[in-house]
Protein backbone atom coordinates (compact mmCIF):
# COMPACT_ATOMS: atom_id res chain seq x y z
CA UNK A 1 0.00 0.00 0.00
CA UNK A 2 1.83 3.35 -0.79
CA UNK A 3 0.21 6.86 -2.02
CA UNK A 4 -1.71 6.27 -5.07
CA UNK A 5 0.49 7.66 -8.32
CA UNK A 6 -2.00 9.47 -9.47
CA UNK A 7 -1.44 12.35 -6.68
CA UNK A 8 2.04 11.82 -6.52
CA UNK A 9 4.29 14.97 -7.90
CA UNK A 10 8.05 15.51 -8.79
CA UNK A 11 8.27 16.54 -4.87
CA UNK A 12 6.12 13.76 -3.52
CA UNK A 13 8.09 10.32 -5.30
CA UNK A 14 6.44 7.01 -5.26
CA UNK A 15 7.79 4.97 -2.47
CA UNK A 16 10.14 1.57 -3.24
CA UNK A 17 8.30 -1.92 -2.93
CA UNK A 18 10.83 -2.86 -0.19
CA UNK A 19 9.36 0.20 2.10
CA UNK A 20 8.51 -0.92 5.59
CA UNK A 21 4.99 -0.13 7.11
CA UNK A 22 3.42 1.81 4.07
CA UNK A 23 -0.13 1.58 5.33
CA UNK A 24 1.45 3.91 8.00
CA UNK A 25 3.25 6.30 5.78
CA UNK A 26 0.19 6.29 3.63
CA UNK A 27 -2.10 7.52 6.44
CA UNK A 28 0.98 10.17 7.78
CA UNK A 29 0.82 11.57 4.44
CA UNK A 30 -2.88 12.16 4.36
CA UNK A 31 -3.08 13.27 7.62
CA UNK A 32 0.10 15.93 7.36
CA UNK A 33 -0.67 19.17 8.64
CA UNK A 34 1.42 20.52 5.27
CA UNK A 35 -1.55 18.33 2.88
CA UNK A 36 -4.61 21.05 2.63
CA UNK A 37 -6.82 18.71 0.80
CA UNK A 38 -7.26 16.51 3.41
CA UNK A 39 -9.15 19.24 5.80
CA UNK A 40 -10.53 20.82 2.41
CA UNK A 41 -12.41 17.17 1.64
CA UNK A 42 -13.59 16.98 5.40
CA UNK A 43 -14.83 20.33 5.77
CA UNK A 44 -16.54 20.15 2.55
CA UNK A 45 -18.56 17.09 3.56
CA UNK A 46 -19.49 18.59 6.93
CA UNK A 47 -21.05 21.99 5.02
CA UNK A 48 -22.55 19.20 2.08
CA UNK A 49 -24.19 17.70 5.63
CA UNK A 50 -26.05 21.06 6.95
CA UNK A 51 -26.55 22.75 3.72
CA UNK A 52 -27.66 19.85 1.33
CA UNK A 53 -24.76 20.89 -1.14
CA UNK A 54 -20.75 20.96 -0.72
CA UNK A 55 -19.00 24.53 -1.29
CA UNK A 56 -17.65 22.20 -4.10
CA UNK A 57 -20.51 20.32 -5.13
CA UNK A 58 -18.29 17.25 -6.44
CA UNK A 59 -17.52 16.23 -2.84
CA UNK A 60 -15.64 13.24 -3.80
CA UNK A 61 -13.93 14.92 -6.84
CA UNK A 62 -12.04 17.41 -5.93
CA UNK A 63 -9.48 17.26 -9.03
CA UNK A 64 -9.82 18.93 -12.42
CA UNK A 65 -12.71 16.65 -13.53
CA UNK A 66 -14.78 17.74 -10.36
CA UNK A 67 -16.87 21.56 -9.62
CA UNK A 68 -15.11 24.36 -8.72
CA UNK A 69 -16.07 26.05 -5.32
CA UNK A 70 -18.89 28.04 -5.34
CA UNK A 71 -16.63 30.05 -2.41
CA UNK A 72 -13.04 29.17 -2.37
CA UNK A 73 -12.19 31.55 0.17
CA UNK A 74 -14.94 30.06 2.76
CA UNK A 75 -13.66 26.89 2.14
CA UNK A 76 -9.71 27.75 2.79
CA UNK A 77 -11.29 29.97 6.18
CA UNK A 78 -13.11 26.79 7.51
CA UNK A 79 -10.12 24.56 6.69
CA UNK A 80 -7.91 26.83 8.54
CA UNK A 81 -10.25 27.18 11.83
CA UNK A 82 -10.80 23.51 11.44
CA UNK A 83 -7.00 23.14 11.71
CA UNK A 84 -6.54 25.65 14.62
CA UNK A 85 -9.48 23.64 16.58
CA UNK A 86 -6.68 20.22 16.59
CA UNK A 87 -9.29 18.62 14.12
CA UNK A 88 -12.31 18.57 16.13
CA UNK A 89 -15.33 18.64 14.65
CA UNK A 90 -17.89 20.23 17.36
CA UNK A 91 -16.21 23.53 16.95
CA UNK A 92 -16.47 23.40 13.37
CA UNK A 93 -20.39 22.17 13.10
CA UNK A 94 -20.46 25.05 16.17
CA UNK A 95 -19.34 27.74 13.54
CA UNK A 96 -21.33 26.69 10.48
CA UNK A 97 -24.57 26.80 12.83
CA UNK A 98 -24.54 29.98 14.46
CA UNK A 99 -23.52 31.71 11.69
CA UNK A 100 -25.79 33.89 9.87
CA UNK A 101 -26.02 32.01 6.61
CA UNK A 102 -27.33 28.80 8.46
CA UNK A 103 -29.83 30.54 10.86
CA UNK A 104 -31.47 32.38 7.33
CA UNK A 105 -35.04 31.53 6.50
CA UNK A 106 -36.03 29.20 3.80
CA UNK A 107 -38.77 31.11 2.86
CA UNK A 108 -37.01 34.13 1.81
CA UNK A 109 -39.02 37.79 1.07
CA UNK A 110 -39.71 37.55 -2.49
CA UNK A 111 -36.30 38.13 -4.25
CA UNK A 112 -36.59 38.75 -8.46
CA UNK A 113 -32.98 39.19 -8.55
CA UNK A 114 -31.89 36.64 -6.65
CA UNK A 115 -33.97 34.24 -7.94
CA UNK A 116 -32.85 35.32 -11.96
CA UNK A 117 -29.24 35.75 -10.70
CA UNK A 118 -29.03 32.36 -9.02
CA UNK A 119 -32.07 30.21 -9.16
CA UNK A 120 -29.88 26.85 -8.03
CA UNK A 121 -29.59 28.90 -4.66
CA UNK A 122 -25.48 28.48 -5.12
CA UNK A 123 -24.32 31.83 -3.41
CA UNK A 124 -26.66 30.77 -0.81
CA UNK A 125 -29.28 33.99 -0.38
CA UNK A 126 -31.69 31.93 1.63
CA UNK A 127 -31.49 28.27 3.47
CA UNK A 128 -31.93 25.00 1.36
CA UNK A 129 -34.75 23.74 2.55
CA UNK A 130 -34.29 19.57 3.07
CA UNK A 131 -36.10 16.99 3.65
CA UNK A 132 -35.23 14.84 7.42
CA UNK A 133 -33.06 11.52 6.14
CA UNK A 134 -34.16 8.42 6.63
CA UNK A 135 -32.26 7.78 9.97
CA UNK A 136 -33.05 11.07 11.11
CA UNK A 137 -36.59 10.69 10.64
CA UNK A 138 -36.98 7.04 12.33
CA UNK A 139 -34.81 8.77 15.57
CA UNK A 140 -37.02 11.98 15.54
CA UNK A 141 -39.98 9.82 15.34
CA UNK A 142 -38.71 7.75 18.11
CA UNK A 143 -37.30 10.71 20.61
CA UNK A 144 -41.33 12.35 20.00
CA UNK A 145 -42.72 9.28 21.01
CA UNK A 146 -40.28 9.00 24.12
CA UNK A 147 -38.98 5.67 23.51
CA UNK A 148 -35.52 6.49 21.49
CA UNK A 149 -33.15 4.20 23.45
CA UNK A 150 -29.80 6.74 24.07
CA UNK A 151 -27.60 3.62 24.83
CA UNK A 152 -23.76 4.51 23.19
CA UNK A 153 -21.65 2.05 21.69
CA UNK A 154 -21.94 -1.95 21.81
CA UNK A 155 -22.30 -4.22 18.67
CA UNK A 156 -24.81 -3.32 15.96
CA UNK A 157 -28.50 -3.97 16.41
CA UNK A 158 -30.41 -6.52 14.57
CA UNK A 159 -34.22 -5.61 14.26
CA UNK A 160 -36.91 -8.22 13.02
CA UNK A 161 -38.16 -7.82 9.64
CA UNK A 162 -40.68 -9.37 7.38
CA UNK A 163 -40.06 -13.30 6.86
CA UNK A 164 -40.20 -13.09 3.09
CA UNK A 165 -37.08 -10.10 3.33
CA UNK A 166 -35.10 -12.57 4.90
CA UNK A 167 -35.39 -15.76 2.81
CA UNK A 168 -34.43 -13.51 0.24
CA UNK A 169 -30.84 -13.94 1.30
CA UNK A 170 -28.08 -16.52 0.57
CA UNK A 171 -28.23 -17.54 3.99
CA UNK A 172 -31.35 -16.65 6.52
CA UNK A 173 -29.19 -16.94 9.23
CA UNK A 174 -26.81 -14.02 7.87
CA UNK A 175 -30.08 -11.95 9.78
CA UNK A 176 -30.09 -13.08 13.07
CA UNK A 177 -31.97 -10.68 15.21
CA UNK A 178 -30.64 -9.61 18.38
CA UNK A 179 -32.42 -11.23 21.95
CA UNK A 180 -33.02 -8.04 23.78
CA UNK A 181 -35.79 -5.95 22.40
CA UNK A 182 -35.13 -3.24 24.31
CA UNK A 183 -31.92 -2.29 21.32
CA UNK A 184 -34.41 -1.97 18.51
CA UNK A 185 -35.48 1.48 19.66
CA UNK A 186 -32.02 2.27 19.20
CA UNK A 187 -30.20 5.51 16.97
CA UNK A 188 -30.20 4.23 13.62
CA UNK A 189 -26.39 4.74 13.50
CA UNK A 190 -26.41 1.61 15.67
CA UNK A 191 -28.48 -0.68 13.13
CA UNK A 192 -27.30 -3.10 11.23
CA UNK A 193 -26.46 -2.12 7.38
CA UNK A 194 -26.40 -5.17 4.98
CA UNK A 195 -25.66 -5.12 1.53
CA UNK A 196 -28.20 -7.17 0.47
CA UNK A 197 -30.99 -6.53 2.96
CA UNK A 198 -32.59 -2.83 3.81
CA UNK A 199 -34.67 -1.78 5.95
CA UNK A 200 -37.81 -1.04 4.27
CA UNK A 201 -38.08 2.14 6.25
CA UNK A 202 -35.14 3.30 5.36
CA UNK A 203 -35.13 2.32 2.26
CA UNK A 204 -38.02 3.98 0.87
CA UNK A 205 -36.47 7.53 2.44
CA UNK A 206 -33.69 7.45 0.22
CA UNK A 207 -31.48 5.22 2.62
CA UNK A 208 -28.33 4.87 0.06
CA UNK A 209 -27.28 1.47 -1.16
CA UNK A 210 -24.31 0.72 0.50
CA UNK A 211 -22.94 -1.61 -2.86
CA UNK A 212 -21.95 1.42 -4.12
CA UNK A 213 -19.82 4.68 -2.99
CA UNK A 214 -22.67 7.64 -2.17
CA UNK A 215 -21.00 11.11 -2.28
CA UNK A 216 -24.55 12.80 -1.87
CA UNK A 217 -27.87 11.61 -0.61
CA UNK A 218 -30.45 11.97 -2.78
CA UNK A 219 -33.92 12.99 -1.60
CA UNK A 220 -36.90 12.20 -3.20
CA UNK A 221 -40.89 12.68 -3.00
CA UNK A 222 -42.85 9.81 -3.92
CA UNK A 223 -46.11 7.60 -2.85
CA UNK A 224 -44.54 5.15 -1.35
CA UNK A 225 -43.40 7.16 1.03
CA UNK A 226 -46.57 8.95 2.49
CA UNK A 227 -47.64 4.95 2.42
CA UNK A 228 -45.30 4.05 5.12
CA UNK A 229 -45.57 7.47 7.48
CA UNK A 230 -49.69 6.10 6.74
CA UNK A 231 -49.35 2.38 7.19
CA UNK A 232 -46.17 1.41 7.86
CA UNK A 233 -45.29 -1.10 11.52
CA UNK A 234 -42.96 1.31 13.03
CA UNK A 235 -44.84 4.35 12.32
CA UNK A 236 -47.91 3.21 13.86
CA UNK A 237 -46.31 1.83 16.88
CA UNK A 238 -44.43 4.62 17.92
CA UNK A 239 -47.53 7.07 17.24
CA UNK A 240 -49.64 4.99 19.56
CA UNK A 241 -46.84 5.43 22.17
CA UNK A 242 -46.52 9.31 20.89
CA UNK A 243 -50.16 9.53 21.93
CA UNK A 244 -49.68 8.27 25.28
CA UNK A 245 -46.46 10.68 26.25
CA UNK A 246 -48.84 13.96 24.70
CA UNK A 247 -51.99 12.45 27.65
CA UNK A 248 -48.91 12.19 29.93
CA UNK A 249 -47.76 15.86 29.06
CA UNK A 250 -50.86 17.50 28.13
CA UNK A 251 -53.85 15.48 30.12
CA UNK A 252 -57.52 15.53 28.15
CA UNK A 253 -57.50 18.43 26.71
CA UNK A 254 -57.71 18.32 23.35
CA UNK A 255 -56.37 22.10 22.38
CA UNK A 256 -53.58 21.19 25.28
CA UNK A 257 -52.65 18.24 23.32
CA UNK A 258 -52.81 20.11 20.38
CA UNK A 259 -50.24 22.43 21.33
CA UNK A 260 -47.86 19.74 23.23
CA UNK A 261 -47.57 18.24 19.84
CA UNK A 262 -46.44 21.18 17.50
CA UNK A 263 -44.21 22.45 20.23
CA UNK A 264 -42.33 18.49 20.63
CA UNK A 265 -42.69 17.98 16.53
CA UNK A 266 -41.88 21.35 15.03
CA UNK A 267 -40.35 23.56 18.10
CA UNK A 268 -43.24 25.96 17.46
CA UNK A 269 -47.32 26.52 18.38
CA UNK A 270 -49.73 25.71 16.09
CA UNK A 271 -51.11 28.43 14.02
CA UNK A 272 -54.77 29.23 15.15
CA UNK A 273 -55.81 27.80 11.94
CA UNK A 274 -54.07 24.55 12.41
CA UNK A 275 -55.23 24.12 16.07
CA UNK A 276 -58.51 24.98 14.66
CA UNK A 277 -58.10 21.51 12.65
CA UNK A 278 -56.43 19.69 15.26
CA UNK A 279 -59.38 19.98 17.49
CA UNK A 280 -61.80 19.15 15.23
CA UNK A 281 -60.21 16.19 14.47
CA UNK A 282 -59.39 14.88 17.39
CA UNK A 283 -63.27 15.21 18.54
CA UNK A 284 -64.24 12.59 15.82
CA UNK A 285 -60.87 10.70 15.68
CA UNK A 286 -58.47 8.94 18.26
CA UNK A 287 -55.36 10.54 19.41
CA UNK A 288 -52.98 7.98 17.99
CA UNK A 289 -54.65 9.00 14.57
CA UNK A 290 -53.45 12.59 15.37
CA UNK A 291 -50.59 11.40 16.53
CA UNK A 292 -49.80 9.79 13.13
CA UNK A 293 -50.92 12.86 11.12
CA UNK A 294 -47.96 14.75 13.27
CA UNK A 295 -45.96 12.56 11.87
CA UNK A 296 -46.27 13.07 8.34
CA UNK A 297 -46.03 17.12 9.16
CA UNK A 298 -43.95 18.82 6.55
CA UNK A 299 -43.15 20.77 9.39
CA UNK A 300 -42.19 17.03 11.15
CA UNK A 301 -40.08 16.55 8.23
CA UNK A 302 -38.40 19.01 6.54
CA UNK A 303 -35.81 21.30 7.98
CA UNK A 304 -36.59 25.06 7.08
């Protein structure tokens, strides 16, 4: 293992065969304080994570084949502070956040110039809006219904699926579901990700195939989607146990419950007209049936 040729220069020669521990000369090299594209590539990914784009929107080409940066000098500031901070990344997602580019509006006054100037949004004049992804969803889902399970570290978690999904591999036993039921309710950074077996839940939110390298998530809006936040096992479960934590919180009152719910599910009140709704529904309908509606909020699942 030695640096790949195709970044080596006349000052950077390929190492001899005969070189002893080249995995760990390979790794020094990338990690060198003097190699910029190293904190470049990670910094890049972080800003791809909060803004649904990279400053260079290639984020795993960064050579001459790949997009230039829509802000070169942003990106050489945030490698720099990202340096300065020893490589940590809390002060980094710290800076992006509370700057004032992040905390702008996706809704945006009405802008003609902006929106003839730069209608893909690139010089960033209001937020992207973007859709949750699929793990965040199924953890926001689970931390409103009170049951997300903040356990840190261990093995991965093996959840039950459907019998057919599982004689659909080589080997059944290649799924074999983990004896305390208690992990399922898990982060979803803890479940299990096979090749050749996804989670339907995940799956139909744009959970990437992990066969294949993913630079950027896509994010799509289709049926099958409103289907599962309608119909689907784990959404129904956890808004039955959503409904019991708002009659915990909130008692019997309907506008009470109302209100508990927008506040937990979109950190805001309802509008009068959409409390206006609420109640009316939830005087002909149960409240796990609201609860589920919460659910498929755009407010629930988009981040504005």
């Amino acid at each position: 293992m030695r640096v790949p040729s195709a970044l080596l220069t006349a000052m950077t020669p390929e190492l001899p065969l005969q070189t002893e521990a080249p995995r760990s000369l390979l790794a020094a090299w990338i990690n060198d304080p003097d190699n910029p594209l190293t904190a470049r590539v990670l910094v890049n990914r972080v800003w791809q994570y909060h803004f649904g784009k990279g400053i260079v929107a290639t984020s795993n080409d960064f050579g001459i084949n790949g997009s230039r940066p829509s802000h070169l000098e942003l990106l050489d500031y945030l490698s720099n502070e990202f340096l300065a901070n020893g490589r940590r990344l809390k002060p980094l997602h710290r800076l992006i956040l509370l700057s004032s580019t992040y905390r702008q509006a996706s809704r945006s006054p009405d802008n003609a110039l902006g929106r003839r100037k730069d209608p893909d949004n690139r010089l960033l004049w209001h937020y992207p809006r973007r859709r949750l992804d699929a793990e965040e969803i199924r953890d926001a889902m689970l931390s409103l219904a009170d049951k997300l399970n903040r356990k840190a570290g261990g093995p991965s978690v093996v959840v039950p699926v459907a019998d057919d999904l599982i004689q659909l591999l080589y080997d059944p036993k290649q799924w074999p579901v983990t004896a305390d039921a208690a992990e399922y309710d898990r982060r979803s950074v803890y479940l299990l990700v096979k090749r050749n077996l996804r989670l339907p839940f995940l799956e139909v939110f744009d959970q990437p195939d992990a066969a294949t390298s993913c630079p950027r998530r896509a994010s799509s809006t289709h049926a099958l989607q409103a289907l599962e936040l309608l119909n689907g096992p784990t959404t129904h479960r956890l808004a039955g146990a959503f409904a019991q934590r708002l009659e915990q919180d909130a008692g019997s009152d309907p506008a009470s419950q109302v209100e508990r719910a927008y506040l937990l599910a979109a950190g805001r009140v309802p509008t009068p007209r959409e409390k206006e709704l609420a109640v009316k529904f939830l005087a002909k309908q149960p409240l796990s049936e609201f609860a589920l509606a919460v659910f498929n909020l755009n407010a629930f699942l988009y981040v504005d």
